[in-house]
C-alpha atoms as a PDB file:
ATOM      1  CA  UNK A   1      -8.851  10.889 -12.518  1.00  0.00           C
ATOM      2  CA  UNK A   2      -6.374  10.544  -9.903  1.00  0.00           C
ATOM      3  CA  UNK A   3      -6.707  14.011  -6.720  1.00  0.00           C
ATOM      4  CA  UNK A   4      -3.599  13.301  -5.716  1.00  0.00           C
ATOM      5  CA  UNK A   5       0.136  13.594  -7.975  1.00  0.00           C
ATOM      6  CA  UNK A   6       3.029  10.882  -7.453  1.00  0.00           C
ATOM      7  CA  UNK A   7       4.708  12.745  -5.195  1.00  0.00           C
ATOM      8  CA  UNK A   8       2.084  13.611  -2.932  1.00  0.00           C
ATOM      9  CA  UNK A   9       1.441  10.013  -2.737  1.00  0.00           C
ATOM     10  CA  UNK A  10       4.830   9.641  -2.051  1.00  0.00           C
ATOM     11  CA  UNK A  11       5.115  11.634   0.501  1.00  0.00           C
ATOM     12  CA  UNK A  12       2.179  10.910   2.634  1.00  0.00           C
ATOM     13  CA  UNK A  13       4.013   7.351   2.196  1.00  0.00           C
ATOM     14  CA  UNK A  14       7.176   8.364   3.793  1.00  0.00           C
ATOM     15  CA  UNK A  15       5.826  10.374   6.497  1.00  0.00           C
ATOM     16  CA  UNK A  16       3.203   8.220   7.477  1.00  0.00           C
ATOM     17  CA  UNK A  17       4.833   5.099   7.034  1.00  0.00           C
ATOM     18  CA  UNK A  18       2.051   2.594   7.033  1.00  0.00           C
ATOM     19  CA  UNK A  19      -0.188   1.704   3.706  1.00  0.00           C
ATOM     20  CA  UNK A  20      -3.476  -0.521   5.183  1.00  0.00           C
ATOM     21  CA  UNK A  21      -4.294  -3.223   2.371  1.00  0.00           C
ATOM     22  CA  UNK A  22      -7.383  -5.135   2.609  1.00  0.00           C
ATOM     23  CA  UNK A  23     -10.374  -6.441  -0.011  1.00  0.00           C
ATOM     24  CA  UNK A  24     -13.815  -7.020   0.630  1.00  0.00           C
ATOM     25  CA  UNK A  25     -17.008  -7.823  -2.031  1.00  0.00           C
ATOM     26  CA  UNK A  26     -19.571  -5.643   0.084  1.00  0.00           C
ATOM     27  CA  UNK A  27     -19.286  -2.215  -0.338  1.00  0.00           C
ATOM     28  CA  UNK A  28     -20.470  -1.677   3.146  1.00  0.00           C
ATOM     29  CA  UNK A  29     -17.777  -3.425   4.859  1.00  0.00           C
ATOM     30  CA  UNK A  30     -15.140  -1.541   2.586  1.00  0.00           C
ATOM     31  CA  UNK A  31     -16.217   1.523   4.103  1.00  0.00           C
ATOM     32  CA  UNK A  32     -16.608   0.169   7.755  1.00  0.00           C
ATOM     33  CA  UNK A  33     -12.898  -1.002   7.620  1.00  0.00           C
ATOM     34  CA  UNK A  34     -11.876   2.121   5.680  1.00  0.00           C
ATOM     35  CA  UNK A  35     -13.361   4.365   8.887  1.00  0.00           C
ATOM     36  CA  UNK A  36     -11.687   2.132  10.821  1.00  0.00           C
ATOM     37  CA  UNK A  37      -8.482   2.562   9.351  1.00  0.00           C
ATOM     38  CA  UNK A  38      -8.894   6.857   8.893  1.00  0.00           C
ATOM     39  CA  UNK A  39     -10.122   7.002  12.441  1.00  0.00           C
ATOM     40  CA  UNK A  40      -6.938   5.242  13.570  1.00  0.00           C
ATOM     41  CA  UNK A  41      -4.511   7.663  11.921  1.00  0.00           C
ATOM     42  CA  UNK A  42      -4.092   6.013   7.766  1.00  0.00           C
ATOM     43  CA  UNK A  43      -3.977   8.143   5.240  1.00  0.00           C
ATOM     44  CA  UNK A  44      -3.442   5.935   2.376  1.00  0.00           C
ATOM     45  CA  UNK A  45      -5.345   2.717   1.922  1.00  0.00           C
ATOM     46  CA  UNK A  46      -4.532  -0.280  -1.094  1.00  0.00           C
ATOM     47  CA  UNK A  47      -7.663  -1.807  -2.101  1.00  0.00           C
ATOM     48  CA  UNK A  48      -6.536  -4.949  -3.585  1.00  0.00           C
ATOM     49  CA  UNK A  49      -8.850  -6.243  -6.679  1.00  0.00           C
ATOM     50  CA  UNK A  50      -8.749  -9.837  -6.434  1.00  0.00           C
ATOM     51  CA  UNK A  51     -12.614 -10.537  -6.815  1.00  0.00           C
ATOM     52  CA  UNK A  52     -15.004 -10.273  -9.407  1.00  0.00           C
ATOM     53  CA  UNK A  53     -16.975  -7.178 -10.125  1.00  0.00           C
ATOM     54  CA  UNK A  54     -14.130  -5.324  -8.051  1.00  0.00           C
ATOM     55  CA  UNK A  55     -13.856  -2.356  -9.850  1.00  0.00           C
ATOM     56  CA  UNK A  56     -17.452  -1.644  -9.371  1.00  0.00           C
ATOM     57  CA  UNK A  57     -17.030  -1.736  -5.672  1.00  0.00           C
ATOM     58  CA  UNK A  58     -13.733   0.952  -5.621  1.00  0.00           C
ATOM     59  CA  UNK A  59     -15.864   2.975  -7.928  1.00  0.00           C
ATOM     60  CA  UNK A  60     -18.206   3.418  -5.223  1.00  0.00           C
ATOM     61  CA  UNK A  61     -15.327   3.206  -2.208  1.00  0.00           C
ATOM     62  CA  UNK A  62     -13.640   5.696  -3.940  1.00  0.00           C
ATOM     63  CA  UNK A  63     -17.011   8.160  -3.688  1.00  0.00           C
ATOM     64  CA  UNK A  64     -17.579   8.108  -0.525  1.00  0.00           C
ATOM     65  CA  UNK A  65     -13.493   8.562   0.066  1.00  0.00           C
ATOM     66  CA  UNK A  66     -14.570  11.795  -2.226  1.00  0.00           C
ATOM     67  CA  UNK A  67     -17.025  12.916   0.166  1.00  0.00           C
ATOM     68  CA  UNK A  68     -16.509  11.971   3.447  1.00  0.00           C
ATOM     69  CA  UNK A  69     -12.773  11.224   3.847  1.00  0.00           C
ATOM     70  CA  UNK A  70     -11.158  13.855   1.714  1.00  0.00           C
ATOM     71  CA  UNK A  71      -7.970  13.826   2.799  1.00  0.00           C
ATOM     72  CA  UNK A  72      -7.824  10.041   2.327  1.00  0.00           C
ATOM     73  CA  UNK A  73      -5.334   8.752  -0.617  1.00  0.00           C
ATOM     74  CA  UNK A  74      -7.079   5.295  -1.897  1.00  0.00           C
ATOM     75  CA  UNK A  75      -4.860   3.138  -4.424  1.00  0.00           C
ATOM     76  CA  UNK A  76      -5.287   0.069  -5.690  1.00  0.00           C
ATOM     77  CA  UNK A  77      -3.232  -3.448  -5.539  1.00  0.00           C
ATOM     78  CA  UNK A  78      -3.025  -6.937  -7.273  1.00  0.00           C
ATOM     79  CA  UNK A  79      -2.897  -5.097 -10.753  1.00  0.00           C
ATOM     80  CA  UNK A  80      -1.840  -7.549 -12.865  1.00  0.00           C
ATOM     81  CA  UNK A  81      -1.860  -6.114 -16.124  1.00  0.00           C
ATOM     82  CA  UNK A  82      -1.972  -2.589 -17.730  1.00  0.00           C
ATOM     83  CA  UNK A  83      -5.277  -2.426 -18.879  1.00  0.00           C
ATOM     84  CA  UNK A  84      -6.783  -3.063 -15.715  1.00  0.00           C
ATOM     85  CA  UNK A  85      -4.156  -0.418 -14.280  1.00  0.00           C
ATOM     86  CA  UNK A  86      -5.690   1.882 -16.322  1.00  0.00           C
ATOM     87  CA  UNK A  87      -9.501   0.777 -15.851  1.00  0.00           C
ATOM     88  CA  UNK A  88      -8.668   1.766 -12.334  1.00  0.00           C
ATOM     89  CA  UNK A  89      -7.024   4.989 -12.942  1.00  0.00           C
ATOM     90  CA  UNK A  90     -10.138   6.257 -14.767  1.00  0.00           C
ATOM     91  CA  UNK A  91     -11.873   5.620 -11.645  1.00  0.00           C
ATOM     92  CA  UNK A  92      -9.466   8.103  -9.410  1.00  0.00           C
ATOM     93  CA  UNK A  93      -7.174   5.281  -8.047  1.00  0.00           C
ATOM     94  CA  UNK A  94      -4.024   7.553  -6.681  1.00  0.00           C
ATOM     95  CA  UNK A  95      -2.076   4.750  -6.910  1.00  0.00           C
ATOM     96  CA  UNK A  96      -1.304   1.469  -8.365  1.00  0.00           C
ATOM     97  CA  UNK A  97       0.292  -1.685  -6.701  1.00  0.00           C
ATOM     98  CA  UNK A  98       1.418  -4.614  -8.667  1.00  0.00           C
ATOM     99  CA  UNK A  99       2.309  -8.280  -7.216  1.00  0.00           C
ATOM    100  CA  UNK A 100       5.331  -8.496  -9.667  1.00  0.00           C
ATOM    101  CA  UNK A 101       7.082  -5.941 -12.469  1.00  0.00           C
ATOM    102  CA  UNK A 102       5.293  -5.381 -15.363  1.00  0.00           C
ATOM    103  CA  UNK A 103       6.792  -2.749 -17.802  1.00  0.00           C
ATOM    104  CA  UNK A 104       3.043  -2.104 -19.524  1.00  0.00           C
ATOM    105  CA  UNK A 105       1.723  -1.359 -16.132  1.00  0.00           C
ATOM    106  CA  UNK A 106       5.033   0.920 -15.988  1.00  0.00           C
ATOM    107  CA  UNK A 107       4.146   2.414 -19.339  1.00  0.00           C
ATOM    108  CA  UNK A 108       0.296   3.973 -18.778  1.00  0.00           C
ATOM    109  CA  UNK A 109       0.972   4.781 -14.734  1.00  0.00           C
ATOM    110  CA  UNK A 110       3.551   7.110 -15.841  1.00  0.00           C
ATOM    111  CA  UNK A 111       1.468   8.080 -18.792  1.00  0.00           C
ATOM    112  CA  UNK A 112      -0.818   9.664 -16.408  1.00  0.00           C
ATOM    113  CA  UNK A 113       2.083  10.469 -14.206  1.00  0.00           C
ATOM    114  CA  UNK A 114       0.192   7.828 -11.178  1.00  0.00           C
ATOM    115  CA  UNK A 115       2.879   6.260  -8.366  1.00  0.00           C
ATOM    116  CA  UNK A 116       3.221   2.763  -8.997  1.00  0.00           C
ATOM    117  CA  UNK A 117       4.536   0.462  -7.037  1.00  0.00           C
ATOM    118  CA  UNK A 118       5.652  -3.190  -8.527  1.00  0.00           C
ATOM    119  CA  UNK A 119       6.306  -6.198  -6.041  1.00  0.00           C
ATOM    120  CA  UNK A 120      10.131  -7.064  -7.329  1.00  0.00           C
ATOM    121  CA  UNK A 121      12.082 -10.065  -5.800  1.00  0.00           C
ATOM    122  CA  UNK A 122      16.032  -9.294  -7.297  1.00  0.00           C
ATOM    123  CA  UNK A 123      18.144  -6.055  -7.270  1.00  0.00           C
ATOM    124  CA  UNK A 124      17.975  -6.553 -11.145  1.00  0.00           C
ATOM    125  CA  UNK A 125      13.919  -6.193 -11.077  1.00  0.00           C
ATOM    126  CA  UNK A 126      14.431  -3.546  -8.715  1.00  0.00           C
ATOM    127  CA  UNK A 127      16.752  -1.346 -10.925  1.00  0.00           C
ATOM    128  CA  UNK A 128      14.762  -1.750 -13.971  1.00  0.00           C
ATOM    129  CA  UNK A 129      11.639  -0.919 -12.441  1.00  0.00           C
ATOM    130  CA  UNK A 130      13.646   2.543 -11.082  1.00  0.00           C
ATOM    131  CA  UNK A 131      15.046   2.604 -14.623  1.00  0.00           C
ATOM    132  CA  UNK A 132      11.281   3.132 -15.984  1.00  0.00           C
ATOM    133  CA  UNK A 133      10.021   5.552 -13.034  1.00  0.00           C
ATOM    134  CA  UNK A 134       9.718   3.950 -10.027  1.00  0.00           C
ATOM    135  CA  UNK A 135       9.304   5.797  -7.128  1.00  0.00           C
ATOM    136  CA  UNK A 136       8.813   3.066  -3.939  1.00  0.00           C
ATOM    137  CA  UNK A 137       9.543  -0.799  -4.836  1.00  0.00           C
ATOM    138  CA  UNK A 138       7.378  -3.444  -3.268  1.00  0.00           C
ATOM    139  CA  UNK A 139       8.828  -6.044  -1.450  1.00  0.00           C
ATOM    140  CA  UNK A 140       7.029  -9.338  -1.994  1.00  0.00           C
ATOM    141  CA  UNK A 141       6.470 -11.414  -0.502  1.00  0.00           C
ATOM    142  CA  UNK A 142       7.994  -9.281   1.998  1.00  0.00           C
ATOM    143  CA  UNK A 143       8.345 -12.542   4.726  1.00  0.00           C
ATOM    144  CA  UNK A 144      10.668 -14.658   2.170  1.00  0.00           C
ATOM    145  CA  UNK A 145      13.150 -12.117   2.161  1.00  0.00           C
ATOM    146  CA  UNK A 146      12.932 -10.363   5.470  1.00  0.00           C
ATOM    147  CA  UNK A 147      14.888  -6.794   6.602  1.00  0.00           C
ATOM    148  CA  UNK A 148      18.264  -8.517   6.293  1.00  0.00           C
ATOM    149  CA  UNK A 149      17.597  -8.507   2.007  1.00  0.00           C
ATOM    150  CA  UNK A 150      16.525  -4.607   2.379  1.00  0.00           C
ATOM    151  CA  UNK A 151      20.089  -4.259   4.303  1.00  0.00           C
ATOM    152  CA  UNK A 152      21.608  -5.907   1.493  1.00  0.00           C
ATOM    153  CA  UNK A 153      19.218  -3.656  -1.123  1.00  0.00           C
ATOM    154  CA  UNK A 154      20.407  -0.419   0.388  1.00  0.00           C
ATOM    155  CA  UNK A 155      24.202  -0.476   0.513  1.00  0.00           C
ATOM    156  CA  UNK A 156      25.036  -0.433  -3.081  1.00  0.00           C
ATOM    157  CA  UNK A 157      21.492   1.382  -3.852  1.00  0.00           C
ATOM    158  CA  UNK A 158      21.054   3.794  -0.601  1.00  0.00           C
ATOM    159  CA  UNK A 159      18.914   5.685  -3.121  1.00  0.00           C
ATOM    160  CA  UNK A 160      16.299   2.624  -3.037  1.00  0.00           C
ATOM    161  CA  UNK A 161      12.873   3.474  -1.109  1.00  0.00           C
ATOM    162  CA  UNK A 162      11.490  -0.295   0.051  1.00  0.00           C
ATOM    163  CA  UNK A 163       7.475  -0.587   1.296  1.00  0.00           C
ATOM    164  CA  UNK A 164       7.517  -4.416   2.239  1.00  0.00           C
ATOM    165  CA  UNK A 165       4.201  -6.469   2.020  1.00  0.00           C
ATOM    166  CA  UNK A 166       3.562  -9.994   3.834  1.00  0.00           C
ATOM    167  CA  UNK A 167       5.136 -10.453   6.875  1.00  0.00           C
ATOM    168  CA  UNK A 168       4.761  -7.643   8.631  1.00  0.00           C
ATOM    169  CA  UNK A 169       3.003  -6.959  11.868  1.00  0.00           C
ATOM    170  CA  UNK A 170       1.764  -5.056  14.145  1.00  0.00           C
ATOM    171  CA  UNK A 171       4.206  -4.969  16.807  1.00  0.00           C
ATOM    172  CA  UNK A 172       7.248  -2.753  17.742  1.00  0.00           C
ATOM    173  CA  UNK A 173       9.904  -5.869  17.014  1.00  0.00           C
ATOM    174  CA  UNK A 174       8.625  -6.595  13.750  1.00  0.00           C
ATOM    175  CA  UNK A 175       8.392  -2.587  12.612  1.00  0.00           C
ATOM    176  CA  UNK A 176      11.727  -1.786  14.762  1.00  0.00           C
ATOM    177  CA  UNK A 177      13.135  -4.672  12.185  1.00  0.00           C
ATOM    178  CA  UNK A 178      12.141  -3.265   9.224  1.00  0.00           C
ATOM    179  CA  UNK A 179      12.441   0.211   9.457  1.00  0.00           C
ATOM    180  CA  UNK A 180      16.385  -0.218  10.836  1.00  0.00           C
ATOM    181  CA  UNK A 181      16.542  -1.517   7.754  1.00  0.00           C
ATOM    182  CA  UNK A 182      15.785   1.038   5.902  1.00  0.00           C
ATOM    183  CA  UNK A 183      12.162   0.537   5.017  1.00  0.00           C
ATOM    184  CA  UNK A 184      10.153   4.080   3.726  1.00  0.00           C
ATOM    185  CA  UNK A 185       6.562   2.320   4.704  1.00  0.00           C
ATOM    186  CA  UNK A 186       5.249  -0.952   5.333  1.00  0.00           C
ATOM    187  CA  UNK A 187       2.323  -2.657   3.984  1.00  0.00           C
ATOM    188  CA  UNK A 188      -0.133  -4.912   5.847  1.00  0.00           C
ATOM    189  CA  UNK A 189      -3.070  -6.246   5.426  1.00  0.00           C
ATOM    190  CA  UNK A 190      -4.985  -9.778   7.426  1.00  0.00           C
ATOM    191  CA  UNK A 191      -2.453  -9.058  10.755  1.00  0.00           C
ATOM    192  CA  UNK A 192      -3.827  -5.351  10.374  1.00  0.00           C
ATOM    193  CA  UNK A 193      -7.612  -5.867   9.251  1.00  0.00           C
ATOM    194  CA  UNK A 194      -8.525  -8.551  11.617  1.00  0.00           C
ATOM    195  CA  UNK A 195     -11.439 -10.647  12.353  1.00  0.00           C
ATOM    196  CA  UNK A 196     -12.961 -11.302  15.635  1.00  0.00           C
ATOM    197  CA  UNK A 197     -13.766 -15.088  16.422  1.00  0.00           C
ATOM    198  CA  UNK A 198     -16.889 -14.757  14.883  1.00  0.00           C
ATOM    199  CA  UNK A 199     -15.540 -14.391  11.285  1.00  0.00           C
ATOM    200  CA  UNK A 200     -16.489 -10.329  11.489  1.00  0.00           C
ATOM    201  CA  UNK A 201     -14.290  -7.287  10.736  1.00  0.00           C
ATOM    202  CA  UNK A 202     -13.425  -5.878  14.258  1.00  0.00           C
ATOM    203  CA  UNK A 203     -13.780  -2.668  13.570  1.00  0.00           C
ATOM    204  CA  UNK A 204     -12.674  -1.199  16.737  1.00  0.00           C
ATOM    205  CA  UNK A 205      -9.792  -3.530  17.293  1.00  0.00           C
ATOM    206  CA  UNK A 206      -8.664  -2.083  13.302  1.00  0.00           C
ATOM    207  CA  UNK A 207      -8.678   1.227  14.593  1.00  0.00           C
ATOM    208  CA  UNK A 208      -6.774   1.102  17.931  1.00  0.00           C
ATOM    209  CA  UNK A 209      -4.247  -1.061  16.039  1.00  0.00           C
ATOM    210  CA  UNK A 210      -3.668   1.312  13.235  1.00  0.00           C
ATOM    211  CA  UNK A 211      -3.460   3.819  16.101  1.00  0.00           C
ATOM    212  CA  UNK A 212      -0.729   1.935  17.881  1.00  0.00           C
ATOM    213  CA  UNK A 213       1.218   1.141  14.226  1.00  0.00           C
ATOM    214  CA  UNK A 214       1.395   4.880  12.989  1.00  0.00           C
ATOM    215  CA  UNK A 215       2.833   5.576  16.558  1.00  0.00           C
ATOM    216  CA  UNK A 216       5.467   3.028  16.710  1.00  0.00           C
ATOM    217  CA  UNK A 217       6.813   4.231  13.437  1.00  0.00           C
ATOM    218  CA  UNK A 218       6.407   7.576  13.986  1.00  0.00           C
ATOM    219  CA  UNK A 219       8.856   6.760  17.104  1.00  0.00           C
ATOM    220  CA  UNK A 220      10.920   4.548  14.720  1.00  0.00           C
ATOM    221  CA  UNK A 221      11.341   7.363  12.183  1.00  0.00           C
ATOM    222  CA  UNK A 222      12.188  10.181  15.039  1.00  0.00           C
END
């Protein structure tokens, strides 16, 4: 069962401005790069299920978020479908990410009153996903389309909050970009969980960056 409500989630979201996104298959790792990212600032992380056995590893990210990181909100991302939405809400995800719309994922998230967020490509998507409950819309991939389409999103919908994902880095250009725009948050994962040129999760490179990130949008936002 979720800790946190939809608008808490929500919140944090638009205050923090930054959602961290990464997937690993060791459980050990998960929590190295999850320190990593809490240390640096992040309080919201999207584990995104794209291998097998994944929902065996959140259960057990998700416990240690419990007891050592409690002010942590973990989610989860690359839901395609609403039963495994709702496999994942039974195991406390606070939040469920979705590459496209999908009105059954729609359907049990706000069953259990969880924020969802579905990756949407058109203003149509984006006002029927709003239509059924949507709080934040996912931009995706968020480098095809670029700030200039979340200009475009928020003059005849001001009302619109945008978190773009994929193509978005780490640097005061990119984020000045995006949140002039009108962005609430930004997601990002490989330019934001990097690997040193061994092939290893550098762990303190993760956290100074995430550092850095949270304070460029914090100045961004002020």
């Amino acid at each position: 069962m979720a800790k946190y409500s939809r608008i808490e989630v929500f919140n944090v979201m638009s205050e923090t401005g930054l959602v961290p996104l990464f997937y690993d298959s060791d459980i050990d790792i998960c929590k190295q790069i999850l320190k990593a990212c809490y240390n640096g600032g992040a309080r919201l992380l999207e584990f995104t299920a794209r291998g097998d056995f994944a929902p065996e590893v959140f259960t057990e990210l998700n416990k240690y978020v419990m007891a050592e990181l409690p002010d942590m909100i973990l989610g989860v991302g690359s839901v395609t479908d609403a039963a495994s939405a709702s496999t994942y809400m039974a195991l406390g995800a606070n939040f469920i990410v979705t590459p496209v719309f999908r009105e059954d994922i729609a359907i049990v998230c706000n069953r259990r009153k969880i924020l969802w967020s579905p990756g949407c490509g058109s203003l149509t998507e984006i006002a029927k996903a709003e239509e059924l409950g949507c709080e934040i819309v996912k931009l995706f991939p968020g480098q095809v389309y670029g700030p200039d389409f979340v200009k475009g999103i928020k003059g005849p919908q001001p009302w619109t909050s945008v978190m773009p994902t994929g193509g978005v880095l780490p640097t005061r250009e990119n984020l000045e970009g995006w949140f002039k725009a009108g962005v609430l948050c930004v997601g990002m994962g490989s330019k934001l969980i990097t690997k040193d040129n061994k092939g290893n999760y550098d762990l303190g490179k993760i956290e100074s960056d995430t550092k850095n990130v949270l304070k460029i949008i914090k100045s961004l936002k002020t």
